[in-house]
N, C-alpha and C. Protein backbone atom coordinates (compact mmCIF):
# COMPACT_ATOMS: atom_id res chain seq x y z
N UNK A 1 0.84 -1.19 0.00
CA UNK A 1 0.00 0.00 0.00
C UNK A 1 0.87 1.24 0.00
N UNK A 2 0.58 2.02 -1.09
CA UNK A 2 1.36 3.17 -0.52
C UNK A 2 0.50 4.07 0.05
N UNK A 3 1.02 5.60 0.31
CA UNK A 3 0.52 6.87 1.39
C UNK A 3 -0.87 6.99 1.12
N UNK A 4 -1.02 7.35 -0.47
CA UNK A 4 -2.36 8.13 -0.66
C UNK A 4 -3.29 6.94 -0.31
N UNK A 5 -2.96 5.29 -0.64
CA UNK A 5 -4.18 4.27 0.18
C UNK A 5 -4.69 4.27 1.06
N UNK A 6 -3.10 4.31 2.23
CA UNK A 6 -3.24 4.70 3.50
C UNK A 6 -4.67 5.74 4.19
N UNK A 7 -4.39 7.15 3.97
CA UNK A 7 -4.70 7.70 4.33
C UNK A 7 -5.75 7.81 3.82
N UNK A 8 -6.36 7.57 2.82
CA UNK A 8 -8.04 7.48 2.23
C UNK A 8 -8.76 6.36 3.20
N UNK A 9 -8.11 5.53 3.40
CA UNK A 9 -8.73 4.50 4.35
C UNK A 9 -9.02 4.86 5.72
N UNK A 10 -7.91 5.30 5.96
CA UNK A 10 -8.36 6.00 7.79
C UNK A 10 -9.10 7.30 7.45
N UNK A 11 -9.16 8.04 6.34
CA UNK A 11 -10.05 8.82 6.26
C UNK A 11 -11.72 8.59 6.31
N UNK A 12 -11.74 6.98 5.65
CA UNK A 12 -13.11 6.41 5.18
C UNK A 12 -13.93 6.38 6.83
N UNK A 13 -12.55 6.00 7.42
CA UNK A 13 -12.92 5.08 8.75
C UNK A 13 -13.53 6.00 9.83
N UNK A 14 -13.06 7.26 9.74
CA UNK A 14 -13.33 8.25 10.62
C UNK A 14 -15.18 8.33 11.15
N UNK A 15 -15.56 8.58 12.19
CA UNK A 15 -16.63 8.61 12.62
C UNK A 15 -17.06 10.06 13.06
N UNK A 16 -18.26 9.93 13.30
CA UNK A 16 -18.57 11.42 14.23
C UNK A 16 -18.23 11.29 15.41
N UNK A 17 -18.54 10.06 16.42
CA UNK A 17 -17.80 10.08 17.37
C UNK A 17 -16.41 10.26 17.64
N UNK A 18 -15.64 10.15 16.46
CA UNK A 18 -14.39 9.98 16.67
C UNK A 18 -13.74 11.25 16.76
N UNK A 19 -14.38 11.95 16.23
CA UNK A 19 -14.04 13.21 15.64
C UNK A 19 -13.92 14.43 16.49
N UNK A 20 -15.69 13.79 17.39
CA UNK A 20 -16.10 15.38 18.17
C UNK A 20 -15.25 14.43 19.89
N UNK A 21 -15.00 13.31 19.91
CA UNK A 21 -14.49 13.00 21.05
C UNK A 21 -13.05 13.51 20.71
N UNK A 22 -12.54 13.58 19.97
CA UNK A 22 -10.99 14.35 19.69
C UNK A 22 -10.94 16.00 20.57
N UNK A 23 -12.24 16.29 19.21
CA UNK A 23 -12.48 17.65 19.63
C UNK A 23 -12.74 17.64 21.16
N UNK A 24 -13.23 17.37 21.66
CA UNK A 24 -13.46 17.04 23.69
C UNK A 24 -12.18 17.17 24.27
N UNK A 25 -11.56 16.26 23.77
CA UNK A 25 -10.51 15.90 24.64
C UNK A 25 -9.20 17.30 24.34
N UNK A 26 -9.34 17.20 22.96
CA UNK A 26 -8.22 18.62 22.98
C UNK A 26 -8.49 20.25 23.94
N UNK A 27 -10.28 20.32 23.67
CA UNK A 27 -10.52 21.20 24.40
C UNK A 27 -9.99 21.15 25.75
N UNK A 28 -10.27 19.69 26.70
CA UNK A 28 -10.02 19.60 27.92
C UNK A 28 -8.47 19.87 28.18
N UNK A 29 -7.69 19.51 26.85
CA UNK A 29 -6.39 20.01 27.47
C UNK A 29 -5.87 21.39 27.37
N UNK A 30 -6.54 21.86 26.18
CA UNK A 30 -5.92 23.39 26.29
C UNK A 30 -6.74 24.49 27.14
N UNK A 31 -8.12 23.62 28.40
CA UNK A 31 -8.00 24.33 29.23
C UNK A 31 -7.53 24.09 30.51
N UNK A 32 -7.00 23.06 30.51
CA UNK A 32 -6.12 22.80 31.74
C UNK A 32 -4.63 23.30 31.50
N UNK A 33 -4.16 23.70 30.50
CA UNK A 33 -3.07 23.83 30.44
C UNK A 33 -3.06 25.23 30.14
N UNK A 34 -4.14 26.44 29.77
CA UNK A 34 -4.53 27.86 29.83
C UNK A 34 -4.60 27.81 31.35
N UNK A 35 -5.25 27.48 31.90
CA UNK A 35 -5.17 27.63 33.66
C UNK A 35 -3.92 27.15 34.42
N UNK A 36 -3.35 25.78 34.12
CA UNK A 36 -2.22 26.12 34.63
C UNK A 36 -1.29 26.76 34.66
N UNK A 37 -0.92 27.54 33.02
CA UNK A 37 -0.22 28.63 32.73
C UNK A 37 -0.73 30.11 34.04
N UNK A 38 -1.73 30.20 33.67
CA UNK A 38 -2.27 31.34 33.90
C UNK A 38 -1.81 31.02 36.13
N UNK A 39 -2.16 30.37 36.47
CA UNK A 39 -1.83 29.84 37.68
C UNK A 39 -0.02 30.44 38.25
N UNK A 40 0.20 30.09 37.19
CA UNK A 40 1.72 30.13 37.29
C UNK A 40 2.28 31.25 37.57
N UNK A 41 1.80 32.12 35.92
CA UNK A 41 1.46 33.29 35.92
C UNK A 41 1.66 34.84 37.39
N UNK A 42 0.36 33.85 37.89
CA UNK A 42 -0.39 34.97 38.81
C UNK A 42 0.34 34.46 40.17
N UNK A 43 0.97 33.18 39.99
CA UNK A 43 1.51 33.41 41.75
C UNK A 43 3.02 33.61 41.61
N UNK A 44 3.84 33.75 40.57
CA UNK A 44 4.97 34.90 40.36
C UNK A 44 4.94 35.88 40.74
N UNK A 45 3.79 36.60 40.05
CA UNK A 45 3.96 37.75 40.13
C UNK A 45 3.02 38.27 41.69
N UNK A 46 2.70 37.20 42.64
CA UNK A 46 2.32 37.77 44.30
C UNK A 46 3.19 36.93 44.79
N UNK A 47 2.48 37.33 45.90
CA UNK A 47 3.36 36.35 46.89
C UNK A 47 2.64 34.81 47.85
N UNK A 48 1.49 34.62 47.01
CA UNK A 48 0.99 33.55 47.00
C UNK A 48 1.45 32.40 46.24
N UNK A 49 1.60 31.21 46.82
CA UNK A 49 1.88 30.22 46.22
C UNK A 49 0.46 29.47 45.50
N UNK A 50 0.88 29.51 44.22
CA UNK A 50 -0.22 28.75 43.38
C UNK A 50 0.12 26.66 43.28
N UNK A 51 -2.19 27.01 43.97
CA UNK A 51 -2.12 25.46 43.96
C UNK A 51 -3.16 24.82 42.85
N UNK A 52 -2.67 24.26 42.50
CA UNK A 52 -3.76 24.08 41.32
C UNK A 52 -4.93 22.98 41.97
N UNK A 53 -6.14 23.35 41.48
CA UNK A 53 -7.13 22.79 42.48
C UNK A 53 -7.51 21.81 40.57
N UNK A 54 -7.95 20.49 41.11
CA UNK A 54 -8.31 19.79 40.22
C UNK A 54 -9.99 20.03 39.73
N UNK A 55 -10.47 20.18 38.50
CA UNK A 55 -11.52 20.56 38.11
C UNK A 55 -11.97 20.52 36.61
N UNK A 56 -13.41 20.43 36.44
CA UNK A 56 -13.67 20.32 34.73
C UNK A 56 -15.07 20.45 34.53
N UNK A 57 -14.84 21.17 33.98
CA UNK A 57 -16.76 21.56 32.95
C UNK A 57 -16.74 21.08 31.57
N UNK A 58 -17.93 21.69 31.74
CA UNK A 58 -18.57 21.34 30.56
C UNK A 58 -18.60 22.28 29.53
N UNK A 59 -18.35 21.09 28.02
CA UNK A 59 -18.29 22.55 27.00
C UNK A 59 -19.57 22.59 25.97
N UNK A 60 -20.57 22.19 26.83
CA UNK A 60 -21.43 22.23 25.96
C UNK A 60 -22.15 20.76 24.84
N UNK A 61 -21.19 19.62 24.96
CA UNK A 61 -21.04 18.95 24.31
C UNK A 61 -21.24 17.26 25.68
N UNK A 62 -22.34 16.83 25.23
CA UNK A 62 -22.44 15.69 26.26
C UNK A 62 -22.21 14.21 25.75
N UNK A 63 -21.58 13.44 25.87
CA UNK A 63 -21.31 12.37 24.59
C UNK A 63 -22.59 11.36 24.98
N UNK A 64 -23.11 10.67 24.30
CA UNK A 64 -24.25 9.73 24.58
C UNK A 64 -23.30 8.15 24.03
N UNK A 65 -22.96 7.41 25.18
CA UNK A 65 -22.40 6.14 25.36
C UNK A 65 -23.57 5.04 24.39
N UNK A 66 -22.94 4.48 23.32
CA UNK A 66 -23.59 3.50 22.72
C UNK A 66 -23.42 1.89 23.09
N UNK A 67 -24.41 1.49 23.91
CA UNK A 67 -24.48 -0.01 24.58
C UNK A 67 -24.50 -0.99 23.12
N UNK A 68 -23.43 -1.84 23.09
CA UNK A 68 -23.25 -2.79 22.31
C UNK A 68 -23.87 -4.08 22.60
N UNK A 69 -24.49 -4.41 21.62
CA UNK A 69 -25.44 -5.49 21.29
C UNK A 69 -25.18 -6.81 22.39
């Protein structure tokens, strides 16, 4: 197989789930990692020590789990 097979195939394969659970998961990291920056940030520049408190919302997007047969 060469490239262009390759990649038409995992293209075929792609799902909606697959896609918007990507999209989920990237969101979740670039806001944990905007807050931990920002964390960092703000206890430099006081004189508080920054603790990062563990936490996660919602972006709007609720995945509905499909029970297999």
């Amino acid at each position: 197989m060469n490239i262009v097979n390759c990649s038409t195939l995992q293209l075929a394969s792609l799902t909606r789930d697959d896609v918007l659970g990507d999209l989920v998961y990237t969101g979740g990291l670039g806001y944990f990692a905007q807050l931990h920056s920002m964390d960092r940030m703000l206890s430099t520049q006081s004189t508080d020590i920054g603790r990062m408190t563990l936490g996660f919302g919602s972006y709007g997007y609720e995945p509905k789990l499909r029970q297999s047969p």
